[in-house]
Protein backbone atom coordinates (compact mmCIF):
# COMPACT_ATOMS: atom_id res chain seq x y z
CA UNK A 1 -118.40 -90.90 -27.82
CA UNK A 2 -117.35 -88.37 -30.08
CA UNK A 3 -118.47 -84.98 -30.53
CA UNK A 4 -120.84 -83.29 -33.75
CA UNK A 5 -118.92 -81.16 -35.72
CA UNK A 6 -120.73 -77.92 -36.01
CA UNK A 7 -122.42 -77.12 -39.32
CA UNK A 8 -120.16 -74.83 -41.52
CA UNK A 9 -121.59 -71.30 -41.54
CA UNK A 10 -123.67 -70.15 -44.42
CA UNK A 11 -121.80 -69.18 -47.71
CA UNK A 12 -122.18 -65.87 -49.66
CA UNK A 13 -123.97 -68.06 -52.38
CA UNK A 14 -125.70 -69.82 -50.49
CA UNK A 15 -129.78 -68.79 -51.68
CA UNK A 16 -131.48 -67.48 -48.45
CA UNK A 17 -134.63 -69.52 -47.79
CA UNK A 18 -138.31 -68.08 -47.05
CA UNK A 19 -140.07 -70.31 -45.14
CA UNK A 20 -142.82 -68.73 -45.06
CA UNK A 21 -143.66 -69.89 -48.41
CA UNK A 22 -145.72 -73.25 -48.88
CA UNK A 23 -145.53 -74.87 -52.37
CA UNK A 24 -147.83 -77.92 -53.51
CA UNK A 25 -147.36 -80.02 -56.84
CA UNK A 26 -150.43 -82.08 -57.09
CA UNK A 27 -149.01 -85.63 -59.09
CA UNK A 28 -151.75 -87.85 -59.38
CA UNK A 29 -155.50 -87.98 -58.05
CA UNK A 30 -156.81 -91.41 -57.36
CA UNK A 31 -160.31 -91.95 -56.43
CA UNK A 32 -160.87 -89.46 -53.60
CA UNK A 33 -157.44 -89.15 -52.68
CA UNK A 34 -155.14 -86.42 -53.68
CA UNK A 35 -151.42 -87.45 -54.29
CA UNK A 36 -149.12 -84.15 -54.55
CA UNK A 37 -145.21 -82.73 -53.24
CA UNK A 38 -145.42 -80.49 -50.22
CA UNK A 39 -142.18 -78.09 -49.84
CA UNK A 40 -141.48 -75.59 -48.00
CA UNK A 41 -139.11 -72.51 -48.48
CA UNK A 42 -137.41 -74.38 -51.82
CA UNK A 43 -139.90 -75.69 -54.34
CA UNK A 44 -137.67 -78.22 -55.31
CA UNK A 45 -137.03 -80.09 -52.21
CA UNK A 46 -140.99 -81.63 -51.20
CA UNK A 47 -142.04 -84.38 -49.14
CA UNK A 48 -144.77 -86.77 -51.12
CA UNK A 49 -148.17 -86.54 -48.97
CA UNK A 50 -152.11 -87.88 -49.81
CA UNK A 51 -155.10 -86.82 -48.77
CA UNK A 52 -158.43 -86.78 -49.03
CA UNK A 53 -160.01 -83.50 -51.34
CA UNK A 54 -161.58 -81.72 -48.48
CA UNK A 55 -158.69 -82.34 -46.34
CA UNK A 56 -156.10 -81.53 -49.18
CA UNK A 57 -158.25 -78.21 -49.88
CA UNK A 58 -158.15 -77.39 -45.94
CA UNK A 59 -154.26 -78.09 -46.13
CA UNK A 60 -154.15 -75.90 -49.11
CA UNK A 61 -156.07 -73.55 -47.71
CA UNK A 62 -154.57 -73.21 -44.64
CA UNK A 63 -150.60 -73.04 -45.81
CA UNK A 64 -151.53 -70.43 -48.13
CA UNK A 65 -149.74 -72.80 -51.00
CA UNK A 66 -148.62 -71.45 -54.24
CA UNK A 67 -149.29 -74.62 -57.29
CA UNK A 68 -146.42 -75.13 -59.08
CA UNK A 69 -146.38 -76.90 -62.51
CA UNK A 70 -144.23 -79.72 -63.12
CA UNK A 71 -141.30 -77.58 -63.30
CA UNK A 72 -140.61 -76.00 -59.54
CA UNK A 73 -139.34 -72.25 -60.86
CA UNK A 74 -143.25 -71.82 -62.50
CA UNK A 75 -145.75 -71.29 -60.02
CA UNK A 76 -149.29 -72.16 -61.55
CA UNK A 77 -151.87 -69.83 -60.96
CA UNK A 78 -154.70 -70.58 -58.45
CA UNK A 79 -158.48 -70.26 -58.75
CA UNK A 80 -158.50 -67.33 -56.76
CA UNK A 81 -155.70 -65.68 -58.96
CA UNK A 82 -157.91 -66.22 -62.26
CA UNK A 83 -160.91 -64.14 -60.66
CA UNK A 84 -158.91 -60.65 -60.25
């Protein structure tokens, strides 16, 4: 059985990850289903999820997502934003 090698340590440019921050890109809406990319920490590297509306708005809700545009680096603003 051989052993893991360990994971090399972080390098100096190595980005440092928040992941705190929640990202959604919705990609398609079908019917009453919701198709969008879920990421968290870097926008660019998502997991593809659907839901239902209410349960995608709950989700939404409760990560506190930022909406990015089809391009990860642009977040798009949310309702909420437009009102201030």
């Amino acid at each position: 059985m051989s052993t893991p090698t360990p994971a090399p340590p972080p390098s100096a440019h190595s980005p440092a990850v928040d992941i705190t921050r929640r990202f959604v890109r919705i990609t398609a809406q079908r019917g009453p289903f919701v198709e969008f990319d879920f990421a968290i920490g870097w926008p660019e590297l998502s997991v593809e999820l659907v839901l239902p509306r209410a349960a995608f708005d709950e989700f939404c809700q409760r990560n506190a997502v930022t909406f990015l545009t089809t391009s990860p680096e642009l977040p798009t603003p949310t309702p909420d934003d437009e009102e201030t």
